[in-house]
Protein backbone atom coordinates (compact mmCIF):
# COMPACT_ATOMS: atom_id res chain seq x y z
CA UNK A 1 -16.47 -19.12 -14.12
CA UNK A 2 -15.77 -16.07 -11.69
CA UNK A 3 -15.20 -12.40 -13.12
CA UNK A 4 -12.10 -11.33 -12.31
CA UNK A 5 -11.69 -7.42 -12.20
CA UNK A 6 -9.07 -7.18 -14.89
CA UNK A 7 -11.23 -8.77 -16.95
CA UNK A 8 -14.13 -6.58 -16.90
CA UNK A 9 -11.93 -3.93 -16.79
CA UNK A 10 -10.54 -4.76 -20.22
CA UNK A 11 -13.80 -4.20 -21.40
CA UNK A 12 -13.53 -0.68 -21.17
CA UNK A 13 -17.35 0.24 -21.83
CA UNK A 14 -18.44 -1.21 -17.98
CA UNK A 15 -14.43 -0.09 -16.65
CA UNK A 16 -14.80 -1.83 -12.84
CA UNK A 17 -18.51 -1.49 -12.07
CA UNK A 18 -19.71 -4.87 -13.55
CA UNK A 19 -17.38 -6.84 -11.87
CA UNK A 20 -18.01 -4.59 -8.57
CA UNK A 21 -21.60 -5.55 -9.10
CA UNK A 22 -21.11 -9.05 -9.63
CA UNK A 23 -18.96 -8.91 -5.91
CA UNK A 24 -21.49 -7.81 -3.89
CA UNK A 25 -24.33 -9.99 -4.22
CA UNK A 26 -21.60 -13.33 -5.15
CA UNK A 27 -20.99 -15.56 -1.36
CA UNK A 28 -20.12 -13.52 0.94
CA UNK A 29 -17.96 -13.33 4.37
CA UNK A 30 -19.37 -12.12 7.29
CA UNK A 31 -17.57 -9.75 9.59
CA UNK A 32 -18.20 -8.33 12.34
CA UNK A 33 -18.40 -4.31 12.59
CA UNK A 34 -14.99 -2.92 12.79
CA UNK A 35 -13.53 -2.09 16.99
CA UNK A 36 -10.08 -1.08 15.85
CA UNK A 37 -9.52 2.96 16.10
CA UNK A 38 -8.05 2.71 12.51
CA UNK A 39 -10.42 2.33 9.19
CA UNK A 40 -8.09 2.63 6.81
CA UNK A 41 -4.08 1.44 5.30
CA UNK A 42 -2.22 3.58 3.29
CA UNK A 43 0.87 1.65 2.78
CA UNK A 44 3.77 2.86 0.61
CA UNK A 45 5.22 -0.13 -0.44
CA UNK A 46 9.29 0.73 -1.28
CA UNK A 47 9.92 -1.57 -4.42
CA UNK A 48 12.97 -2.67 -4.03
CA UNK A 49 14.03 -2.37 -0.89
CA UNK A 50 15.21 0.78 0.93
CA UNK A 51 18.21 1.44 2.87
CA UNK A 52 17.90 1.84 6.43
CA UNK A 53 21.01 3.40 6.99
CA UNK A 54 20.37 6.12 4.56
CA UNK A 55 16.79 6.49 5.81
CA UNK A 56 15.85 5.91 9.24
CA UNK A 57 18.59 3.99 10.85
CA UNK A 58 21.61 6.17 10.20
CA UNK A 59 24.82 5.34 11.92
CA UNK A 60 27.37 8.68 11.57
CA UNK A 61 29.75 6.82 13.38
CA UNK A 62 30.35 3.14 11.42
CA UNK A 63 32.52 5.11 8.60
CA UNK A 64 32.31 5.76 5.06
CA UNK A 65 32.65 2.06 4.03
CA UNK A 66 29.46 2.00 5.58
CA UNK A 67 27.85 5.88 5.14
CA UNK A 68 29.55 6.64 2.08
CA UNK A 69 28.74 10.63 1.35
CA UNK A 70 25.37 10.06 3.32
CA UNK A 71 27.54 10.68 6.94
CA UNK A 72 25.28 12.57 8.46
CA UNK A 73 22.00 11.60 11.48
CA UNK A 74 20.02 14.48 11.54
CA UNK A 75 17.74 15.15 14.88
CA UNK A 76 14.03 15.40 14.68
CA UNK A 77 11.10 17.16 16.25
CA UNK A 78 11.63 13.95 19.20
CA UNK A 79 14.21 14.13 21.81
CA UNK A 80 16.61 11.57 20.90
CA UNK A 81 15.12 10.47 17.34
CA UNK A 82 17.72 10.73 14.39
CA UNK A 83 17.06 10.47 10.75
CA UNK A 84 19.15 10.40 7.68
CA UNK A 85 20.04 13.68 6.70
CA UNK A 86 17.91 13.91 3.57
CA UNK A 87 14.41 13.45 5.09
CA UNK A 88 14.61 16.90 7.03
CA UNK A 89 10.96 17.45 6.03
CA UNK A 90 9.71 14.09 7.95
CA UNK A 91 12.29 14.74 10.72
CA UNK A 92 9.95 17.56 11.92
CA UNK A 93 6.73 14.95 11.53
CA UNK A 94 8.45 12.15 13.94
CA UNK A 95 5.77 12.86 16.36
CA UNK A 96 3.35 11.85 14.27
CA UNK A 97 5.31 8.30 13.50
CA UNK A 98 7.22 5.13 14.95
CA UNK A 99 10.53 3.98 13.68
CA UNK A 100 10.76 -0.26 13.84
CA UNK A 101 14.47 -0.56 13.96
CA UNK A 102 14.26 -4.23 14.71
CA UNK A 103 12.85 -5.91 11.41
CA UNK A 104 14.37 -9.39 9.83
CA UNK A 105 13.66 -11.71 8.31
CA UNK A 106 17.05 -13.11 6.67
CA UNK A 107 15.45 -13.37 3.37
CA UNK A 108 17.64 -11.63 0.63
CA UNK A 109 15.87 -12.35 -2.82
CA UNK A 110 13.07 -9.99 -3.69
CA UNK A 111 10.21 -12.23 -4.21
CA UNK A 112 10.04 -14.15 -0.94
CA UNK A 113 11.00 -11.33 0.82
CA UNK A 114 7.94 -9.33 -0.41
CA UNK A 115 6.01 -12.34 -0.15
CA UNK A 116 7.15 -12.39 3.76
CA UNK A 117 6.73 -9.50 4.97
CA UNK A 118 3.33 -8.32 2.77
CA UNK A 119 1.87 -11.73 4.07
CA UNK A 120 3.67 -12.49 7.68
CA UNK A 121 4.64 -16.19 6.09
CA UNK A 122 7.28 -18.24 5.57
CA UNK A 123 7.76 -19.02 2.00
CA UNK A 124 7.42 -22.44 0.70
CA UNK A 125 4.46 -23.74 1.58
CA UNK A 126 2.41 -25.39 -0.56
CA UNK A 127 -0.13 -22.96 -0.21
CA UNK A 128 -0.08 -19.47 -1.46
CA UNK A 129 -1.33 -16.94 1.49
CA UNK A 130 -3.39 -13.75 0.59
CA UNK A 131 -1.64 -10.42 1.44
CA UNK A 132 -2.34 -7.74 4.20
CA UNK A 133 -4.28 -5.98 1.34
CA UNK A 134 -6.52 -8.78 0.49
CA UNK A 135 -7.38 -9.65 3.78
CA UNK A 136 -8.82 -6.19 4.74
CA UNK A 137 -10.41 -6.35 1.27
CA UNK A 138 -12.05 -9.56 2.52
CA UNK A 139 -13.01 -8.37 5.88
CA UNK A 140 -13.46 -4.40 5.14
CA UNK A 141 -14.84 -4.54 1.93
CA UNK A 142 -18.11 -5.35 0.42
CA UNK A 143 -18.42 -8.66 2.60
CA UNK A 144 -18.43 -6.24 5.50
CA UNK A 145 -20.37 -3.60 4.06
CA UNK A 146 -18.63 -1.65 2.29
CA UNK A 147 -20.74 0.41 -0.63
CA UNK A 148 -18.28 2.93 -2.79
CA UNK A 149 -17.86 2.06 -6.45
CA UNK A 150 -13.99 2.21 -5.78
CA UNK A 151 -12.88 -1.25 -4.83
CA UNK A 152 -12.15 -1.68 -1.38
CA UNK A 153 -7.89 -1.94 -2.78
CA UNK A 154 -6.61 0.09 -4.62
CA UNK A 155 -2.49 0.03 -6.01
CA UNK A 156 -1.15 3.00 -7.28
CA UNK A 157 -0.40 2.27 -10.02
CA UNK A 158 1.09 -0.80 -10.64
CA UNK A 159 1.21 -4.36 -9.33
CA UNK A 160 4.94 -5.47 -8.27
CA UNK A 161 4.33 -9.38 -10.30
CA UNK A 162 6.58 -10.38 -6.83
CA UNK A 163 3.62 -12.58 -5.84
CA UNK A 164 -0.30 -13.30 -6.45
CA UNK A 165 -1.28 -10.21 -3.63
CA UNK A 166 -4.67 -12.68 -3.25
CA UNK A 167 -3.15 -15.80 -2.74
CA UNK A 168 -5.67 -18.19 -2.09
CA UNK A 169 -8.62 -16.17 -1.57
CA UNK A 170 -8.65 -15.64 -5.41
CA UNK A 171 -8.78 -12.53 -7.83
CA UNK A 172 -12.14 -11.15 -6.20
CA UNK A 173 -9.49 -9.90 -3.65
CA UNK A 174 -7.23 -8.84 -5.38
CA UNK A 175 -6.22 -4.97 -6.12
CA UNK A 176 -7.19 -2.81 -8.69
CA UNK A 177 -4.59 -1.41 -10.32
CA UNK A 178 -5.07 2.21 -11.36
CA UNK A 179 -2.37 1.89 -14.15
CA UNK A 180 -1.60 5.07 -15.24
CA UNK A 181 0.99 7.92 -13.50
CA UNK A 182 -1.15 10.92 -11.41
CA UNK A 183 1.80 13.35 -12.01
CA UNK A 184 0.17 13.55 -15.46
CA UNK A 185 -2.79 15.18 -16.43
CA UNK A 186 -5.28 13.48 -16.46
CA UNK A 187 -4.22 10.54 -14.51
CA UNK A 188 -5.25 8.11 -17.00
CA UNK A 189 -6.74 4.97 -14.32
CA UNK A 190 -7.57 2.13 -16.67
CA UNK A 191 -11.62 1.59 -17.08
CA UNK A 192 -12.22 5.51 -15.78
CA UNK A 193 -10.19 7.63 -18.01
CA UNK A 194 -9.84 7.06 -21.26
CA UNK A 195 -7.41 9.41 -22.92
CA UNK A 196 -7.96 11.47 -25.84
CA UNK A 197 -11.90 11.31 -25.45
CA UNK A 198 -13.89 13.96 -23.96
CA UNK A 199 -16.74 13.72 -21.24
CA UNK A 200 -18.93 15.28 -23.45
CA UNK A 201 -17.85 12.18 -26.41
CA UNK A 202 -18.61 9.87 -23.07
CA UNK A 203 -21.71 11.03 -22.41
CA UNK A 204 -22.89 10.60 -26.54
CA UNK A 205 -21.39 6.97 -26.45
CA UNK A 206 -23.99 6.34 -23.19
CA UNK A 207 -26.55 7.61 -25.67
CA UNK A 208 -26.08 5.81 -28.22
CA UNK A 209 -25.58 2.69 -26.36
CA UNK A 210 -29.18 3.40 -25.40
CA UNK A 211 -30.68 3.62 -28.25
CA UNK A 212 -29.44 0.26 -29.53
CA UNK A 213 -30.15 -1.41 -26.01
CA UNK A 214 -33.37 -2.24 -27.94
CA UNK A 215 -33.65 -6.00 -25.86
CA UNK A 216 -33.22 -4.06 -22.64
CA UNK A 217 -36.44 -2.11 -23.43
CA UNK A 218 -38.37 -5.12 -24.93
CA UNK A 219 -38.23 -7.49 -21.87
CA UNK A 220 -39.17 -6.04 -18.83
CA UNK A 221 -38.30 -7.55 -15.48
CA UNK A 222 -35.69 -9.71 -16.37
CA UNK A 223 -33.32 -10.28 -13.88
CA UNK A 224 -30.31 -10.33 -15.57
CA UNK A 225 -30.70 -7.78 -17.73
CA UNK A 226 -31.44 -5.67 -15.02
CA UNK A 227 -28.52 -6.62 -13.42
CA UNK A 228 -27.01 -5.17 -16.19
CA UNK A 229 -28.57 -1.97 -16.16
CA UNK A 230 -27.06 -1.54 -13.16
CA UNK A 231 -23.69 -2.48 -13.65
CA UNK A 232 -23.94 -0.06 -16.72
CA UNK A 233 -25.00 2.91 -14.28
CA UNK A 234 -22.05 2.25 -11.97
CA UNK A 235 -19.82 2.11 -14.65
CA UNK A 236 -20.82 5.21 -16.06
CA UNK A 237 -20.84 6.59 -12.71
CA UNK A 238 -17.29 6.13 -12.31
CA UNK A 239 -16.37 7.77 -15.62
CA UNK A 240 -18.75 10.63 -15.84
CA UNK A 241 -20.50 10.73 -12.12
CA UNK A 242 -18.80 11.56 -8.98
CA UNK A 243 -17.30 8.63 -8.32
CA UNK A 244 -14.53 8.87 -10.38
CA UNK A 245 -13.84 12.04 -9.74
CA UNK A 246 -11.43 10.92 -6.84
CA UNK A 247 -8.98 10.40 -8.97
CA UNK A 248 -8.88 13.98 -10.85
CA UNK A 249 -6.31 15.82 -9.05
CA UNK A 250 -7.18 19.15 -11.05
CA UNK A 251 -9.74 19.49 -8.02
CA UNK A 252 -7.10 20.08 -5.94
CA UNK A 253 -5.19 23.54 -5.46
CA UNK A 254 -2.28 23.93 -7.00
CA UNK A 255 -0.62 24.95 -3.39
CA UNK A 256 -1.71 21.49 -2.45
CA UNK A 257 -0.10 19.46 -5.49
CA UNK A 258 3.43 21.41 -5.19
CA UNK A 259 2.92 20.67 -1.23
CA UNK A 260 3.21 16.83 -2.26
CA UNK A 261 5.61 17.28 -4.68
CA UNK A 262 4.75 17.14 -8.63
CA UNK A 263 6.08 13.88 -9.42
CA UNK A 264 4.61 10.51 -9.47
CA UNK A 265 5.62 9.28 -5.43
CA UNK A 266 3.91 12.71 -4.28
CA UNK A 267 1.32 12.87 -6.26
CA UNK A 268 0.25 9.27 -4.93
CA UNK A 269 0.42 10.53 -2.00
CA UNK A 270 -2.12 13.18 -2.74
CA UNK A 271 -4.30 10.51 -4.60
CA UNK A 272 -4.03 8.19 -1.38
CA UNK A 273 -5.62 11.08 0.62
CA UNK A 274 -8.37 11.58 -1.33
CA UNK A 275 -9.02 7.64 -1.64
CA UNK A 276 -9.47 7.76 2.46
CA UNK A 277 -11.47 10.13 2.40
CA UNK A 278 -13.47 8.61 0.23
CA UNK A 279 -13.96 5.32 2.38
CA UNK A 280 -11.09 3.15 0.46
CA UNK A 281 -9.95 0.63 3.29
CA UNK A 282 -6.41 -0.15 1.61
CA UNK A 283 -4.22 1.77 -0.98
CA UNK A 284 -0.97 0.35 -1.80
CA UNK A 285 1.63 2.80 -3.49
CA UNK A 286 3.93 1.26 -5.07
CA UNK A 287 6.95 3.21 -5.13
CA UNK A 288 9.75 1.90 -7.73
CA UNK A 289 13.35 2.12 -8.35
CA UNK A 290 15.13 1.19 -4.26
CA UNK A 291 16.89 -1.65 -5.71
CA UNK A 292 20.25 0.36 -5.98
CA UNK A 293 22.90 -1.84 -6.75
CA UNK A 294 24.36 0.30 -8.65
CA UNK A 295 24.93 4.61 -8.15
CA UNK A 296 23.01 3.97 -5.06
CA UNK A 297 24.16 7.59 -3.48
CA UNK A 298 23.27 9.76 -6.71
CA UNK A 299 19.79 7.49 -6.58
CA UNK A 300 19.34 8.72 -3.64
CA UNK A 301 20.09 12.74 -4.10
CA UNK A 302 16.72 12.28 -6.23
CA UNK A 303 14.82 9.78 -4.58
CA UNK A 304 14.79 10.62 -0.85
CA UNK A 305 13.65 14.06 -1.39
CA UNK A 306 10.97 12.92 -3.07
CA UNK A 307 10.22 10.33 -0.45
CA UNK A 308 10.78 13.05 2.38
CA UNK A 309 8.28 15.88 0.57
CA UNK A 310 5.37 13.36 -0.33
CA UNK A 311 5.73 11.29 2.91
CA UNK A 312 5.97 14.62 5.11
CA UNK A 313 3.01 16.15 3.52
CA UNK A 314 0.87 13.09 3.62
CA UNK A 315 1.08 12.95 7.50
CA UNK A 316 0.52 16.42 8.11
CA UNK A 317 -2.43 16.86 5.50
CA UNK A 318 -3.87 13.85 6.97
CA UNK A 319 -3.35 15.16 10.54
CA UNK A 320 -4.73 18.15 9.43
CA UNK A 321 -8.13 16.67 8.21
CA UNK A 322 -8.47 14.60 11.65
CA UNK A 323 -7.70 11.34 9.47
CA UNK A 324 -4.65 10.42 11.04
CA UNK A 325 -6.11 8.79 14.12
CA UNK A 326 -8.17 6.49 11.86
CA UNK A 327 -5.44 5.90 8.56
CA UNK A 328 -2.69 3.74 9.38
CA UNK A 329 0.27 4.83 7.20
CA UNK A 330 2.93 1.98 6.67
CA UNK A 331 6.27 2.27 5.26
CA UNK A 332 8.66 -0.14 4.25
CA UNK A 333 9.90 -2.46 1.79
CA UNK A 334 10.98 -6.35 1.61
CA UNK A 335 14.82 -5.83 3.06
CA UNK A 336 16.77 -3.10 3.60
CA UNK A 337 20.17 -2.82 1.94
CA UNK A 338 23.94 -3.96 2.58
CA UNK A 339 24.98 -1.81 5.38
CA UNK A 340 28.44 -2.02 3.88
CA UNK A 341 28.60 0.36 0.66
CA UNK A 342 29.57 -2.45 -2.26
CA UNK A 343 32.58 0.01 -3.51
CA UNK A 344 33.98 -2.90 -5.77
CA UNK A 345 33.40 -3.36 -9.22
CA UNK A 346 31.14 -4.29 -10.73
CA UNK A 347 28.77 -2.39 -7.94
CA UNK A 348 31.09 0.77 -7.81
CA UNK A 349 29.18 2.30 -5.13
CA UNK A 350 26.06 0.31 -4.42
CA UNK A 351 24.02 -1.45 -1.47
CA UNK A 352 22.91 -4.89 -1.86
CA UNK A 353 19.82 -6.68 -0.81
CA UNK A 354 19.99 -7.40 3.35
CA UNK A 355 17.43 -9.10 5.20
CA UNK A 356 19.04 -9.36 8.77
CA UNK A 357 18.09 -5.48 9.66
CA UNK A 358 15.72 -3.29 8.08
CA UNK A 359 13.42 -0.67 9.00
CA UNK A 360 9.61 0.01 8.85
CA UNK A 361 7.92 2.75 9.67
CA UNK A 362 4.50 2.91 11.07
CA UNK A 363 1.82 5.75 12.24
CA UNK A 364 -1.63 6.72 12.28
CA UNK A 365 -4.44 4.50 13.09
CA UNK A 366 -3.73 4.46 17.19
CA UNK A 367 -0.14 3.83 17.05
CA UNK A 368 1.55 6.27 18.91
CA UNK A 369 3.97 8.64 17.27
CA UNK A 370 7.44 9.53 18.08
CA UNK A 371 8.95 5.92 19.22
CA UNK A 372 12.08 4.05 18.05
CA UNK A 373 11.37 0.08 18.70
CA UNK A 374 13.95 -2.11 18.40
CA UNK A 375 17.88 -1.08 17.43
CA UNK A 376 21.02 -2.98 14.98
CA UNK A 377 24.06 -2.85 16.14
CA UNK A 378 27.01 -0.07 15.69
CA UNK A 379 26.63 -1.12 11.91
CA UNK A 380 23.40 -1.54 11.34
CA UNK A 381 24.05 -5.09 9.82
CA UNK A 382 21.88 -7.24 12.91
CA UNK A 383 19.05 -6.64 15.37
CA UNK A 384 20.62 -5.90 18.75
CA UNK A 385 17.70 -5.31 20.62
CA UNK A 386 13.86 -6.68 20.24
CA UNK A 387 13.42 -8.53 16.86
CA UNK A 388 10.67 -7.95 15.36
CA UNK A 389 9.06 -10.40 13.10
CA UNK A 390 7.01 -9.78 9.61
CA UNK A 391 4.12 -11.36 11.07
CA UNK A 392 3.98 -8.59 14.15
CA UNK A 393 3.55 -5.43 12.15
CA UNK A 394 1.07 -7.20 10.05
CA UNK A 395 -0.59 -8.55 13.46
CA UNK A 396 -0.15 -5.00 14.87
CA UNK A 397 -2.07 -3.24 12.06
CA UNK A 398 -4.96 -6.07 11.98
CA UNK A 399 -5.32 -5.49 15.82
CA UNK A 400 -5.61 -1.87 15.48
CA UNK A 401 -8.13 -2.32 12.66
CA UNK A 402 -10.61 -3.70 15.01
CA UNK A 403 -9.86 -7.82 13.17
CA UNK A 404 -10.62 -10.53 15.07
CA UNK A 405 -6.90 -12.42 14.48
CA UNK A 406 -8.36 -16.12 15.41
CA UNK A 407 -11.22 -15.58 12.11
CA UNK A 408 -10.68 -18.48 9.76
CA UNK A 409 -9.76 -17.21 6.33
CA UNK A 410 -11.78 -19.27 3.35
CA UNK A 411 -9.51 -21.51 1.63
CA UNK A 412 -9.97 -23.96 -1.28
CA UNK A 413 -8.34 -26.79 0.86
CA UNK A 414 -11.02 -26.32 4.04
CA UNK A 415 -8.09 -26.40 6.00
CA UNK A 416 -8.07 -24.48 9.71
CA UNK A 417 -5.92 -21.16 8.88
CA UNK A 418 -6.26 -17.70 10.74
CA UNK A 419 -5.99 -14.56 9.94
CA UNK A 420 -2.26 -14.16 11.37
CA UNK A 421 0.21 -17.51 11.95
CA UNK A 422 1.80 -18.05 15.29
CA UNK A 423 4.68 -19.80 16.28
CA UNK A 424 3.01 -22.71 16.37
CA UNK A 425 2.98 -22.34 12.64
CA UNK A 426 6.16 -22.36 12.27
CA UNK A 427 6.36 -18.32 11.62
CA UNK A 428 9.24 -16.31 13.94
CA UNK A 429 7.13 -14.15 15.93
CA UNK A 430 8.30 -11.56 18.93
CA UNK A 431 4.91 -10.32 19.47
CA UNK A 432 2.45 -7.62 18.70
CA UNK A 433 4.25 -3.83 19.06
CA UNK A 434 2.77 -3.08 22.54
CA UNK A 435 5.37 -0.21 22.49
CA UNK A 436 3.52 2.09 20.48
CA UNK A 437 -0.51 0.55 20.35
């Protein structure tokens, strides 16, 4: 029976390692060595679904049945680039990024429409397809080479339970979950930090475990207790060694935290940084509570400021560090929201779920900055001008990650599937974005 990570992570003693052990020397993919200019995803994943009018779609002019107290388009650091009038901080990054103005899907429940666009398929197949994550886990990660003690995915910090994010490639794909919130201190990530015990009780549990490890110093040579040596080192290295330490934002200046913002979205953010640097392929933030149905506008008073210091900061740090050319940063979430404020009861001032028009946003990793592709109309409530499809960001981002797009994913059915669907498949597609790779 495979060992899945939760599993071992449960464990506590071994946290990740054993199961990280296990991974790379189980069957293996081969890939070939990344051509893409981009090495890494850092997508912030907006649970919930934000509202593009109120983020970066804004239309002044369609009245407050449709603006509410949000009326105003602010410009950005891009001739001719608006943004909602709470993200001034990322208005003067839009160089650095690409509004998709032309998203749909027309799905407008939550799990399909996460399923969509995280996966570029249409749901209700019989099969269950692997995620963006997954795949790059799969064709980035230890199959490709890959040799941190981090997993090759990492969520911050907690899965959505929309959809299986492996699908059929199975829970050897699938994310680690830090758990945890790293606005506290310490950022207690499940396996690594265990709170209330110090590193120096740590390091007299490894003792002791020594000492009674009297079969491991009996038998000599035996492969699997070797292999579990090993494991135990790795494990240990994450908790005490250096490993771990990418998680412990005390290492970072205090200018630097309050730059992010000291709350969970920013510090993320910070975490997400740190995890590139660190060779991470794929971190996933999920960032909860865009599902406004109700006091949408004073949701957003708190929320978008967050979303516009953390966000902001992450480009520019990034940018900063030379990372940006190689660290795709993709924003979005599975709809946007009813263009038309829901003023009736029992809403009283909320947005709905809306899958005809939404926005993504996308930088980093080659794709040129400071583009608007696509448009809705006066209202924001359909694509007027070039669709685009689920399937062609995902495309977009495996293209600029150096993927071959015809490699046959592993599936328990043998059946012929590639790494993105085309229309043949059945999937709406309007192409790669061209416009900004």
């Amino acid at each position: 029976m495979p060992i899945t990570r939760r599993a071992v992570l449960r464990t506590g003693l071994a946290g990740a390692a054993s199961l990280w052990f296990a991974e790379r020397f189980g069957g293996r993919l081969r890939a070939a060595a990344p051509s893409g200019r981009a090495k890494a995803v850092i997508q912030i994943w907006m649970w919930g679904g934000p509202a593009h009018l109120d983020t970066f779609d804004p239309k002044p002019d369609a009245g407050y049945d449709y603006c509410g107290p949000l009326a105003k388009a602010i410009p950005t650091n891009v001739d001719g680039m608006q943004v909602g009038e709470l993200l001034p901080l990322l208005a003067n990054q839009a160089d650095k990024f690409s509004i998709i103005r032309g998203m749909t899907h027309g799905i407008n429940a939550h799990e399909t429409a996460a399923y969509a666009v995280q996966t570029g398929r249409t749901p209700g197949d019989r099969l269950v397809y692997p995620g963006a994550g997954a795949i790059v886990s799969l064709l980035r990660g230890y199959n490709a080479g890959y040799t941190g003690l981090i997993p090759p995915y990492i969520v911050l910090s907690e899965l959505q339970g929309r959809f299986s994010e492996s699908g059929f490639l199975g829970p050897r794909y699938a994310p680690f979950a830090t758990g945890g919130d790293p606005a506290q201190t310490p950022f207690a990530v499940q396996g690594v930090i265990t709170p209330g015990i110090t590193e120096e009780r740590q390091r007299s549990r490894r003792d002791l475990l020594r000492v009674l490890n009297t079969l491991g110093s009996a038998i000599r040579g035996n492969a699997s207790l070797e292999a579990f040596a090993r494991a135990e080192d790795q494990a240990y290295e994450l908790i005490l060694g250096e490993s771990g330490k990418v998680f412990d934002l005390a290492q970072e200046s205090d200018e630097m935290r309050e730059r992010y913002g000291r709350n969970t979205f920013g510090q993320s953010c910070l975490v997400a940084r740190r995890l590139v640097e660190r060779g991470v392929p794929y971190i996933t933030i999920n960032y909860k509570g865009w599902d406004t149905h109700k006091q949408h506008f004073q949701i957003m008073r708190q929320r978008l400021p967050q979303l516009d210091k953390g966000f902001a900061a992450l480009l520019q740090d990034l940018s900063e560090r030379g990372l940006l050319e190689s660290t795709i940063v993709w924003w979005g979430g599975e709809f946007g929201r009813t263009p038309r404020v829901q003023w009736e009861a029992p809403w009283n001032g909320g947005r709905g779920h809306w899958g005809s028009a939404f926005s993504t946003v996308l930088a980093g990793g080659g794709f040129k900055g400071g583009h608007v592709v696509g448009a809705s109309d006066a209202r924001g409530e359909l694509v007027r001008d070039r669709p685009v499809a689920p399937v062609d960001v995902i495309g977009s981002i495996f293209e600029q990650l150096g993927l071959n797009l015809d490699t046959k994913l592993p599936n328990p059915d043998g059946l012929d599937i590639r790494l993105v669907p085309t229309a043949s498949d059945g999937v709406r597609t309007a192409g790669r974005l061209k416009e900004i790779m």
